[in-house]
Protein backbone atom coordinates (compact mmCIF):
# COMPACT_ATOMS: atom_id res chain seq x y z
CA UNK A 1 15.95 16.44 -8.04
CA UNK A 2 13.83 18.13 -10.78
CA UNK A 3 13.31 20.96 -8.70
CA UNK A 4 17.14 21.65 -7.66
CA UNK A 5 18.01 21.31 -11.07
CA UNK A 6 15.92 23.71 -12.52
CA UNK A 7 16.93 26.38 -9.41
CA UNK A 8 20.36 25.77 -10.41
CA UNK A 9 19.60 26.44 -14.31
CA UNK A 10 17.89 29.24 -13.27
CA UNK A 11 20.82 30.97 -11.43
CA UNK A 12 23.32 30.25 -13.51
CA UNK A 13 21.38 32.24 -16.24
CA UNK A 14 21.55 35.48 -13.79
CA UNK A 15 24.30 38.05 -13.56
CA UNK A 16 26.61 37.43 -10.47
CA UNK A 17 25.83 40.47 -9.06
CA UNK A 18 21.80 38.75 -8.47
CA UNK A 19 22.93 34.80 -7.52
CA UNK A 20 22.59 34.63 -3.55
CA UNK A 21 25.34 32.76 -1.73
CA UNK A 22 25.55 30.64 1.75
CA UNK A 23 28.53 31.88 3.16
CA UNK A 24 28.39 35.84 4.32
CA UNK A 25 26.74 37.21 7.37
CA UNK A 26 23.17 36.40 8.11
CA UNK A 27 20.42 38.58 10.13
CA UNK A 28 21.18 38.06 13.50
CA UNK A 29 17.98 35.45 15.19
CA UNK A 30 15.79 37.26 17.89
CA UNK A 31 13.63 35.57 20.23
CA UNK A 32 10.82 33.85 18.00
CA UNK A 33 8.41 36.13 16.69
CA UNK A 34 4.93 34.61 16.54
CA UNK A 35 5.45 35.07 12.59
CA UNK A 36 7.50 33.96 9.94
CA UNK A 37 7.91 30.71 8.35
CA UNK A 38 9.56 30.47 4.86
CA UNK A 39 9.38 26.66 3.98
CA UNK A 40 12.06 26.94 1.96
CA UNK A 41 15.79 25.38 3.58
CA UNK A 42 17.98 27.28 1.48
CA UNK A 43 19.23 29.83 3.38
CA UNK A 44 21.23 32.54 1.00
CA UNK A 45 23.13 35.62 1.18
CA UNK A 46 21.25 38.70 -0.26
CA UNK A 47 22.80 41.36 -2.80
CA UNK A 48 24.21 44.42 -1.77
CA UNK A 49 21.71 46.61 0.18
CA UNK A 50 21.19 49.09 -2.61
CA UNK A 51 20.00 46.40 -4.93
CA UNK A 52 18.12 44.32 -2.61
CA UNK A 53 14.31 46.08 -1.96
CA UNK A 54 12.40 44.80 0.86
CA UNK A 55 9.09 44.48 1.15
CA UNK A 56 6.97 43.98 4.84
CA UNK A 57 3.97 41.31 4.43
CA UNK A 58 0.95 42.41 7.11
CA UNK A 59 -2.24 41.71 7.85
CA UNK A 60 -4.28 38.81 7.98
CA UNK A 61 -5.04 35.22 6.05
CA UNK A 62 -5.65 36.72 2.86
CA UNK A 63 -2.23 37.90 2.77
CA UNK A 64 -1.07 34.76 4.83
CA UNK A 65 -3.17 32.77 2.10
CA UNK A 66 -5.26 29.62 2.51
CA UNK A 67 -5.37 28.14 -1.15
CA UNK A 68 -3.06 25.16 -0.96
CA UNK A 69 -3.59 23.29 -4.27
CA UNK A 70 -0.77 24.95 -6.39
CA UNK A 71 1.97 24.65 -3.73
CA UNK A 72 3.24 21.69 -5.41
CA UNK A 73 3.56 23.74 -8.89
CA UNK A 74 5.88 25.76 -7.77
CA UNK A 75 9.17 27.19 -9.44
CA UNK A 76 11.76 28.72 -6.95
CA UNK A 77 12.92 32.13 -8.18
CA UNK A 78 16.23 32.96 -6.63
CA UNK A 79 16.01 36.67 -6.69
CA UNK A 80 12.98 36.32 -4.75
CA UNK A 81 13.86 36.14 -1.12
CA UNK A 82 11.54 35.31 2.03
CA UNK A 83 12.75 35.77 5.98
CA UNK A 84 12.38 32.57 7.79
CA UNK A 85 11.50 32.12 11.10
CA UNK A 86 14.91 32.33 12.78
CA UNK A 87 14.88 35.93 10.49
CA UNK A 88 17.27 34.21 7.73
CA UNK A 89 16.71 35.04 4.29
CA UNK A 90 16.13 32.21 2.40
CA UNK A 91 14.62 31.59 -1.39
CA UNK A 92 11.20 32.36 -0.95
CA UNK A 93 8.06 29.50 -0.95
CA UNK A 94 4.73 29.12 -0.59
CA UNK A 95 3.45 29.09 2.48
CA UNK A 96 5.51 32.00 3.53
CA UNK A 97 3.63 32.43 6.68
CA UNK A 98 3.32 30.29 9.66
CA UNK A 99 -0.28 30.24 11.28
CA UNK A 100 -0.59 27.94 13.95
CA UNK A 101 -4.64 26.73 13.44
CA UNK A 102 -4.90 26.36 9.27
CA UNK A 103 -3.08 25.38 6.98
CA UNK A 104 -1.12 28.39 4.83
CA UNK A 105 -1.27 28.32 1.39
CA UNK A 106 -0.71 30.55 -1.99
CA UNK A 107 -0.70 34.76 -0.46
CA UNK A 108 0.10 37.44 -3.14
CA UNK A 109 3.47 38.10 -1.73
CA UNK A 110 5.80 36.12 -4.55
CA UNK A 111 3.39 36.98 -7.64
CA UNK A 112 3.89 41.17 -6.44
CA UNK A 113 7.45 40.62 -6.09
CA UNK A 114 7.81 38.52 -9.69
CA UNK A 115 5.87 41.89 -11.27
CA UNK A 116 8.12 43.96 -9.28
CA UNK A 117 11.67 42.49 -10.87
CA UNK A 118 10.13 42.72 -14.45
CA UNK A 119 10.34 46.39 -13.90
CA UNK A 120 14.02 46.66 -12.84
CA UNK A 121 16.55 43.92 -13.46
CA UNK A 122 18.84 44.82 -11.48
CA UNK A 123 17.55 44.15 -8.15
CA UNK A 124 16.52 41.07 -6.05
CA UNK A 125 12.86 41.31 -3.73
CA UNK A 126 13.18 40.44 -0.06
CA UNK A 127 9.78 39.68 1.45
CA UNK A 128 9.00 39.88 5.31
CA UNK A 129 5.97 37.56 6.20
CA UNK A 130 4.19 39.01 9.58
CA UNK A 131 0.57 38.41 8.75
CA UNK A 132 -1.48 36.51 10.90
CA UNK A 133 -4.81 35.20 9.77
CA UNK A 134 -8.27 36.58 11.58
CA UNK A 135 -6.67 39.28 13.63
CA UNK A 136 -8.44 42.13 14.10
CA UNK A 137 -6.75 45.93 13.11
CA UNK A 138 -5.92 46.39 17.30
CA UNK A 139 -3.47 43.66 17.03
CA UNK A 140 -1.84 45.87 14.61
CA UNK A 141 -1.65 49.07 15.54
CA UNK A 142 1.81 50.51 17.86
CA UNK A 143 1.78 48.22 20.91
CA UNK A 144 -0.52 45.94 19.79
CA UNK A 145 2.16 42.10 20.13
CA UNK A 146 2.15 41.78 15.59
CA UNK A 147 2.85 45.39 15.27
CA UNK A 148 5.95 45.33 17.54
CA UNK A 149 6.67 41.94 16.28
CA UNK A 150 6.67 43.09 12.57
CA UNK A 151 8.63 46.23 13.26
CA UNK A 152 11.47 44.30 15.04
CA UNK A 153 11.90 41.81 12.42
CA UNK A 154 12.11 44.86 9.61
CA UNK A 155 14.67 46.79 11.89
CA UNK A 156 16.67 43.29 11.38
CA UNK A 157 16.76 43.22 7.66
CA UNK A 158 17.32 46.63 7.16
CA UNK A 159 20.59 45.86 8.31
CA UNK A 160 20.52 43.85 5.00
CA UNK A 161 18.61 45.99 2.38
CA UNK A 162 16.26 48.73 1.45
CA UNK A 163 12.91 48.57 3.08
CA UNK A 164 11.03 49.68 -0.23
CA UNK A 165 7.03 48.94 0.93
CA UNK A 166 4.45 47.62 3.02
CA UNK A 167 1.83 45.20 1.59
CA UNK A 168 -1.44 45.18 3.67
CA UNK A 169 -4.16 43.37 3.76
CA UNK A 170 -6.67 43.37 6.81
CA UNK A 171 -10.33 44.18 7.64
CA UNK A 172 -12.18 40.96 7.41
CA UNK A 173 -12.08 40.74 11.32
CA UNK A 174 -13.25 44.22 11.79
CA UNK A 175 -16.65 43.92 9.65
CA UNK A 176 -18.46 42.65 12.40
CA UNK A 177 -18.64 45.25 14.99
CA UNK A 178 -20.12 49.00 14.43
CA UNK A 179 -17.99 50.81 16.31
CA UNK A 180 -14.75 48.82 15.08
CA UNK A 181 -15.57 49.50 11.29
CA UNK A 182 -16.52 53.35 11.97
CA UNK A 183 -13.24 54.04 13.48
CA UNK A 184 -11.73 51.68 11.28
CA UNK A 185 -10.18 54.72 8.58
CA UNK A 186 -8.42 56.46 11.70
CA UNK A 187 -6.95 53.28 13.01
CA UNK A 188 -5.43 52.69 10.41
CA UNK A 189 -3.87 56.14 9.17
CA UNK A 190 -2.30 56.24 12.60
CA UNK A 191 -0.89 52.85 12.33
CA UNK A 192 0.46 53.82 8.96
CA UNK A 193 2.09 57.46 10.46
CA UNK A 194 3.52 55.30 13.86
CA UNK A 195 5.18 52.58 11.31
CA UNK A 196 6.64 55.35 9.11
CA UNK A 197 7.94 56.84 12.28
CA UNK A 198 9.28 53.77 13.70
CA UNK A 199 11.13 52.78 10.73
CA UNK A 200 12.45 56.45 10.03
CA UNK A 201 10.53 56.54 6.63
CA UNK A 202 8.04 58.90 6.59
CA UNK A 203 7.00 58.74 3.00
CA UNK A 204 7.18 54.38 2.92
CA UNK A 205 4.78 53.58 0.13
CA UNK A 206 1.98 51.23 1.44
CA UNK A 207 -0.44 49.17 -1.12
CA UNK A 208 -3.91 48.55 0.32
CA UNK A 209 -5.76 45.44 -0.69
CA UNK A 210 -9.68 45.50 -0.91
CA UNK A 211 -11.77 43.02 0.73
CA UNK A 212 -12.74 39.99 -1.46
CA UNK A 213 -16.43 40.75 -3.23
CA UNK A 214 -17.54 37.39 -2.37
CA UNK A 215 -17.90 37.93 1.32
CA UNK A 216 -21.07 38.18 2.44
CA UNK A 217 -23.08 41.14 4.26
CA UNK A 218 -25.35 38.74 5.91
CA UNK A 219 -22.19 37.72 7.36
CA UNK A 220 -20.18 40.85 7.66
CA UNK A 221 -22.91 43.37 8.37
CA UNK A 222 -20.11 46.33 8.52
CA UNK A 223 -18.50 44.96 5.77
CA UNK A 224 -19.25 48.36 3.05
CA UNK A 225 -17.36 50.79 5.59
CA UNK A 226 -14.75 48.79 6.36
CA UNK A 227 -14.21 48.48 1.95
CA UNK A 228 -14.65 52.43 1.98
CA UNK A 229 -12.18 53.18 4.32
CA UNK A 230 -9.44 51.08 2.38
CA UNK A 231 -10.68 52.19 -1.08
CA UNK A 232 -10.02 55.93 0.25
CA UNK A 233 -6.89 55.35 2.13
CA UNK A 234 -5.08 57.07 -0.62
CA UNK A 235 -6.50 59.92 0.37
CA UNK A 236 -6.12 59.61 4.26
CA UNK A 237 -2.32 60.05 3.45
CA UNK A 238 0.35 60.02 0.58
CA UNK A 239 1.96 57.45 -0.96
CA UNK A 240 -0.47 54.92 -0.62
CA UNK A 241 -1.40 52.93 -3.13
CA UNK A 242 -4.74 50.77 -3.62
CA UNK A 243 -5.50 47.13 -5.06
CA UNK A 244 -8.88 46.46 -6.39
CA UNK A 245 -9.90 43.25 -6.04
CA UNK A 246 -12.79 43.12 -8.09
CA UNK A 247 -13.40 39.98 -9.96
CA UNK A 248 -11.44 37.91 -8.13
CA UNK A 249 -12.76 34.67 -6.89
CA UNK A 250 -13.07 32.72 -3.41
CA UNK A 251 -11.45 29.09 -3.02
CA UNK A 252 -14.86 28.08 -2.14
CA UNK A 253 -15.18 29.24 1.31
CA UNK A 254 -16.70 33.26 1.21
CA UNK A 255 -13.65 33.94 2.61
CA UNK A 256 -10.13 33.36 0.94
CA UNK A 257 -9.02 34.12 -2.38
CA UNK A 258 -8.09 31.06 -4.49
CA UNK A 259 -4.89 30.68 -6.06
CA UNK A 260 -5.89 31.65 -9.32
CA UNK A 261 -6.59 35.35 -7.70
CA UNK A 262 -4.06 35.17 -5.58
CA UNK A 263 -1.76 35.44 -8.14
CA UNK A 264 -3.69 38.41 -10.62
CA UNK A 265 -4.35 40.49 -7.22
CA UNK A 266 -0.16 39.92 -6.81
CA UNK A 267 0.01 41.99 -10.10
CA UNK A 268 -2.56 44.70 -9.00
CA UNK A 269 -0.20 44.94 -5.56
CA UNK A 270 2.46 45.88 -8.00
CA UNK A 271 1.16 47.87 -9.90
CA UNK A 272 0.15 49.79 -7.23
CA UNK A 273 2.87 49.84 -5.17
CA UNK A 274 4.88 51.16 -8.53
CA UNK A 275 2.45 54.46 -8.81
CA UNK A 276 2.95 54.98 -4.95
CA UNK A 277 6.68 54.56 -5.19
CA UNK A 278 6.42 57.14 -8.24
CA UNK A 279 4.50 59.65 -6.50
């Protein structure tokens, strides 16, 4: 009961133009996508499509995220908007993502799109969760099943809004294999040029999130090319942005950022993704 009340304080204390509604036209359903979750029930209505930006979620479980301690802290924001599973936009909550073997937890999806609004009042933040956790980059590239499946579910809500950018992070799964992190930089660009071209928007800013620093090389001997090649995507192509995650900390596990970070390296997203929308 808290919790509804303090969503419906929260909306009252918006401009009409930004409260979502449950009675217009949703995204028509496809056959399930092996991605998408959305835990929130309250399926809304966004804004008009000039005022609702859209953001694509991709990669794997650091941007599905794994920290589950603060999902009970959370405060619903309803210009903040996730797609579900049956590709209806709802008010977006943590876990986003759906992963079928671990539990998903905090990603930096809602913390970038928080940053994002304080920039432009006037708009809501639509976020598209397709990352699946420990996939490797072929998974993602055009033909590979969560490419397709992540470019079908955007041609759906851009039927609803402006697909503004692409949050990525991925690489973990590559470190492991020589000839998967040397190739890694041109795997990528291309991926980047095909989604441009499959979405019709060749200059779609991208943010590119580093590799956690507490993962280690014993572990992931190619793990240093696989962080150069994202630290210089910027240069591999325009309007990409790129989000240090340098003293960020691990829940624990080498592995996955903890809430705590999840949340500052949501900031760094959007800060990025604001100089490579500016460019």
């Amino acid at each position: 009961m808290m919790k509804k009340m303090l969503l419906v304080s929260t909306v009252m204390a918006l401009p009409i133009s930004h409260i979502p509604t449950t009675s217009a036209q949703q995204p028509a359903a496809t056959s399930a996508p092996p991605t998408g979750s959305a835990t929130s029930t309250l399926v809304v209505t966004p804004p008009r499509p000039a005022t609702f930006h859209i953001y694509l979620l991709m990669g794997q479980s650091n941007m599905v995220g794994r920290d589950i301690r603060s999902l009970s802290s959370q405060v619903d924001n309803p210009r903040v908007l996730a797609l579900n599973h049956d590709n209806q936009w709802v008010v977006a909550r943590e876990p986003m993502h759906y992963d079928p073997k671990k539990p998903a937890g905090q990603g930096p999806g809602i913390p970038f799109a928080v940053e994002m609004l304080k920039a432009d009042p006037d708009i809501a933040i639509g976020l598209v969760p397709c990352a699946v956790g420990g996939t490797p980059l072929s998974r993602w590239v055009k033909g590979g099943d969560l490419y397709e499946a992540c470019v079908a579910r955007a041609k759906i809500v851009a039927q609803t809004g402006t697909i503004t950018g692409v949050l990525w992070h991925q690489g973990e799964a590559d470190t492991t294999d020589q000839q998967l992190a040397g190739t890694y930089t041109a795997r990528l660009t291309r991926m980047f040029r095909d989604l441009r071209a499959d979405l019709g928007k060749p200059d779609l800013p991208i943010v590119v999130g580093q590799l956690g620093p507490f993962l280690d090389p014993a572990k992931y001997p190619y793990l240093a090319t696989v962080k150069t090649s994202i630290q210089n995507m910027p240069a591999a192509l325009p309007h990409i942005g790129y989000a240090d995650s340098t003293g960020l900390t691990d829940r624990g596990d080498q592995l996955h950022f903890d809430a705590a970070s999840q949340n500052i390296f949501g900031v760094r997203y959007a800060a990025a993704m604001q100089k490579a929308q500016a460019k």
